[in-house]
Protein backbone atom coordinates (compact mmCIF):
# COMPACT_ATOMS: atom_id res chain seq x y z
CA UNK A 1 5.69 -11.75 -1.82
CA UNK A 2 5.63 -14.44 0.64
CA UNK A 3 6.66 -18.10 -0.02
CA UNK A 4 7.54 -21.29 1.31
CA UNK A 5 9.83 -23.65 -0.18
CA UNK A 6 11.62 -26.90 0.09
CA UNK A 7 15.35 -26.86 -1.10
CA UNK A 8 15.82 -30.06 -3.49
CA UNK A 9 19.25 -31.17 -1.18
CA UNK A 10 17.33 -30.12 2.33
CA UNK A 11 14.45 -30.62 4.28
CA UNK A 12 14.35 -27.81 5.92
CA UNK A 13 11.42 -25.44 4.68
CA UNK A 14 12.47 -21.72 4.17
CA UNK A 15 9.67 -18.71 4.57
CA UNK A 16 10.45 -16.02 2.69
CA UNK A 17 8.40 -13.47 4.50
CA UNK A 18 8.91 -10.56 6.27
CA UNK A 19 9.01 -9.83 9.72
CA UNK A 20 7.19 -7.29 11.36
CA UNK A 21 7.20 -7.71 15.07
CA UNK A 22 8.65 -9.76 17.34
CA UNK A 23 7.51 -10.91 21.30
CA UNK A 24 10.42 -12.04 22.98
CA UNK A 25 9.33 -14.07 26.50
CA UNK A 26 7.13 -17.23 27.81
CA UNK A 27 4.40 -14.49 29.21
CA UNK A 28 2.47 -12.68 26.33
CA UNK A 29 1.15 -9.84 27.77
CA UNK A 30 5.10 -9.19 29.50
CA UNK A 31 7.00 -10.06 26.67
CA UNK A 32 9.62 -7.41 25.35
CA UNK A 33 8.25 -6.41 21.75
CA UNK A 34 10.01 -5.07 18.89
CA UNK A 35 8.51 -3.66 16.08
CA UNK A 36 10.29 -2.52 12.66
CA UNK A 37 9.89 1.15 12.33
CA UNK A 38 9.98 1.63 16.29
CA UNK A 39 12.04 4.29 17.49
CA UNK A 40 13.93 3.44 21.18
CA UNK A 41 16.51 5.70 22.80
CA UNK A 42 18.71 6.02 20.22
CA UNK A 43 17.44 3.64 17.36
CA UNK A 44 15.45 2.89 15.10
CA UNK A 45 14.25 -0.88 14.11
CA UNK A 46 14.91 -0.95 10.80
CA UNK A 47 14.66 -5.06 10.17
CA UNK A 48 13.82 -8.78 12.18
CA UNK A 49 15.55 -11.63 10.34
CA UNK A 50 15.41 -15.18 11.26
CA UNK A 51 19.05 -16.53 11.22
CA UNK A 52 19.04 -19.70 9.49
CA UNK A 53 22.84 -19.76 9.20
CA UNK A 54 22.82 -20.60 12.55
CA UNK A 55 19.42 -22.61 12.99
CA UNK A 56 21.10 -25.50 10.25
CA UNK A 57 24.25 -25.36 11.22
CA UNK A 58 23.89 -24.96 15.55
CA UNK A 59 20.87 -25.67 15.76
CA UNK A 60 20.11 -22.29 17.46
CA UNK A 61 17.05 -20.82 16.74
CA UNK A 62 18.36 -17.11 16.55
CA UNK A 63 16.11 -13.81 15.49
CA UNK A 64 18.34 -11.10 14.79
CA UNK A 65 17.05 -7.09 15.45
CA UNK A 66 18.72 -4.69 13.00
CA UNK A 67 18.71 -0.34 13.73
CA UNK A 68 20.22 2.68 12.56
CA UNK A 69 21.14 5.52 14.71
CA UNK A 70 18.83 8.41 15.29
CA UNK A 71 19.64 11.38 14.09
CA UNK A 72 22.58 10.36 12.24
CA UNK A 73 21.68 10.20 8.38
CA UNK A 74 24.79 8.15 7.34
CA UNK A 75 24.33 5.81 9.89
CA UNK A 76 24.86 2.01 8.70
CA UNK A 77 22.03 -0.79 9.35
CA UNK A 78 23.47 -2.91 11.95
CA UNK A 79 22.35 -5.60 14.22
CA UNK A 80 21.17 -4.40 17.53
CA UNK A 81 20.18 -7.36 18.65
CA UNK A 82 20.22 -11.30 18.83
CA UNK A 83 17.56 -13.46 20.90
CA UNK A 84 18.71 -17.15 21.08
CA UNK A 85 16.47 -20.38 21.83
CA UNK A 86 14.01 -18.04 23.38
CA UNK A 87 10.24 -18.07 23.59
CA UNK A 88 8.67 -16.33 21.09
CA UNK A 89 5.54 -14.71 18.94
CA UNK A 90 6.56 -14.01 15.62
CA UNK A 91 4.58 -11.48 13.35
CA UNK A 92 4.75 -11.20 8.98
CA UNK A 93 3.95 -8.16 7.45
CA UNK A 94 0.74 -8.68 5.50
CA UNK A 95 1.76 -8.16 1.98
């Protein structure tokens, strides 16, 4: 389910949804794209978060990329990636 709220103690709005893709770049059509569920050379995107950890306390607008290995079933979920401050298209799963 997707949701937006406003903590009592905050103004800061939270969205609950999930990502499903991200566009990373200030030129649409040439952005890098990742896509949860896309396999690359030796991942798999498992999950896009928004890092709001950093976004209140920095100020950074970070989007983390999380993958497991390929072909390695006890493989952990880890992040594979971090974009910082960077142009971006963001896409929610429609749930």
């Amino acid at each position: 389910m997707t949701s937006i709220t406003e903590d009592e103690d905050s103004p800061v709005l939270n969205y609950t949804g999930r990502i499903r893709s991200i566009r990373i770049g200030s030129d649409y059509k040439d952005a890098m794209v990742f896509t949860v569920g896309n396999r690359h050379v030796r991942v798999t995107i498992t999950k896009i978060a928004e890092d709001n950890h950093d976004r209140l306390v920095y100020g950074v607008k970070r989007y983390n990329v999380f993958a497991k290995r390929n072909n390695d079933a006890d493989s952990l979920e880890q992040i594979w990636k971090s974009m910082d401050n960077m142009p971006c298209v963001v896409e929610y799963f429609d749930e």
